[in-house]
Protein backbone atom coordinates (compact mmCIF):
# COMPACT_ATOMS: atom_id res chain seq x y z
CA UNK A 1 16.29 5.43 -13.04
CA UNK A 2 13.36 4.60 -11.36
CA UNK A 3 14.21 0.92 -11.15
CA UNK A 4 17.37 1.70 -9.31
CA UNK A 5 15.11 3.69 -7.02
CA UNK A 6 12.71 1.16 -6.19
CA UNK A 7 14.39 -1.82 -6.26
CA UNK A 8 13.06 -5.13 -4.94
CA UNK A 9 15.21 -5.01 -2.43
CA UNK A 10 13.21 -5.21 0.45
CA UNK A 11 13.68 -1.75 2.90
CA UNK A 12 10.95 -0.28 4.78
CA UNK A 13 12.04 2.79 3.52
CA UNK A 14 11.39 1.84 0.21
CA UNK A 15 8.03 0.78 1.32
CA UNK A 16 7.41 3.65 2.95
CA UNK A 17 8.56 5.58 -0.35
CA UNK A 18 6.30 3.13 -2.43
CA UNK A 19 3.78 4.06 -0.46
CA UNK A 20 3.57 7.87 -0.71
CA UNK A 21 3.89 7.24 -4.68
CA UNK A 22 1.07 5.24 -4.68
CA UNK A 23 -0.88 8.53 -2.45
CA UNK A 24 -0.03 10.64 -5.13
CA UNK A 25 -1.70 8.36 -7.99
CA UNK A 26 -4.37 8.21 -6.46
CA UNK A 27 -4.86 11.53 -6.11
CA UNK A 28 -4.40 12.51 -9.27
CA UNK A 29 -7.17 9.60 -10.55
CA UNK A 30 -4.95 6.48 -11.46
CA UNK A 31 -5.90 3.99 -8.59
CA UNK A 32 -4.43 1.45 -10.77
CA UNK A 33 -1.07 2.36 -10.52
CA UNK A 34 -1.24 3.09 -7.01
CA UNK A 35 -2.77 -0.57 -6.38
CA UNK A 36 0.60 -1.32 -8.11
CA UNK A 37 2.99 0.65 -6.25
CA UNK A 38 0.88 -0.19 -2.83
CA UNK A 39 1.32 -4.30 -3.75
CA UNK A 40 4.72 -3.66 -4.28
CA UNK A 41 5.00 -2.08 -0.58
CA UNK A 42 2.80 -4.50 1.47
CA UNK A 43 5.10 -7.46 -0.09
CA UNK A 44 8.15 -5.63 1.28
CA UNK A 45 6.41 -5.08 4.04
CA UNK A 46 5.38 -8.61 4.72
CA UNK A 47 9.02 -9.80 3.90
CA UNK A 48 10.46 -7.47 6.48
CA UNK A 49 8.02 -8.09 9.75
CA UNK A 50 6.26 -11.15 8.75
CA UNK A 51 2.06 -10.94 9.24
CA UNK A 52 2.58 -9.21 12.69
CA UNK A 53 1.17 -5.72 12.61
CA UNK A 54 3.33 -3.04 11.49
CA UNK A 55 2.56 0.56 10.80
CA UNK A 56 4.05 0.34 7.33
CA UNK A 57 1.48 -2.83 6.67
CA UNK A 58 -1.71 -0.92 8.13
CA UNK A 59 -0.89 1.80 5.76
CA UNK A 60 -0.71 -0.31 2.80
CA UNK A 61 -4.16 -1.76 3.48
CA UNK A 62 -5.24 1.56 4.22
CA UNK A 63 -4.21 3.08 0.69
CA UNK A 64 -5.21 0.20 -1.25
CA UNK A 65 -9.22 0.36 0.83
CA UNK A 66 -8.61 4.34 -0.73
CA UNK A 67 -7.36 2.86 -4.29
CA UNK A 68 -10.52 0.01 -4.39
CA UNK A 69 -12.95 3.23 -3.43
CA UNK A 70 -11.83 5.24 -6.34
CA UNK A 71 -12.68 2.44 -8.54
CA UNK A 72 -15.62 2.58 -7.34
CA UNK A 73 -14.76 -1.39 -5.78
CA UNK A 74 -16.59 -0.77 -2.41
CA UNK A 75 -16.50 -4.65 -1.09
CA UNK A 76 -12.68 -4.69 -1.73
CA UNK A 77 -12.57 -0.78 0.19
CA UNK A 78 -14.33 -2.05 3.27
CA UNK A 79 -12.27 -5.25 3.26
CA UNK A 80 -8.99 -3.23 3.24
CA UNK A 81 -10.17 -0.35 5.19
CA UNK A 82 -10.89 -2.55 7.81
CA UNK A 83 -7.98 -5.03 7.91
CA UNK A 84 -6.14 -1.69 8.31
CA UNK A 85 -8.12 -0.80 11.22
CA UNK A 86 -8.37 -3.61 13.01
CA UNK A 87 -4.38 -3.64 12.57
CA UNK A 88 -4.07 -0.17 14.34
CA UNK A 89 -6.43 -1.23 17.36
């Protein structure tokens, strides 16, 4: 079921939905799967708007700098906290 729901299709919707899961894991302490889910998302992402910034791209960068700080991974937080920043300027 949940591979017909998040098929590799690429959708920003999808993205967007990938996205949200990947919130969720980290909140409840697996940062792992959320880097997994957020990867996931960014590619689509990427595949759908190219490397121009895009909302749905900050946000990915944004939730994987919040997936690398629960792993306690502080170089890779700052490096994607920041990409996702300097996107939104």
């Amino acid at each position: 079921m949940a591979q017909q729901v998040f098929s590799e299709t690429p959708h920003f919707q999808i993205a967007g939905i990938l996205n949200n899961l990947a919130f969720v894991h980290i909140l409840s302490g697996n940062p792992q799967e959320a880097i997994v889910c957020i990867e996931r998302s960014l590619k689509m992402s990427k595949e759908l708007n190219g490397e121009k910034p895009h909302p749905h791209i900050a946000n990915s960068l944004n939730y994987l700098g919040e997936a690398y700080h629960a792993l306690k991974d502080y170089n890779k937080a700052i490096t994607f906290l920041g990409e996702s920043w300097e996107m939104r300027k």
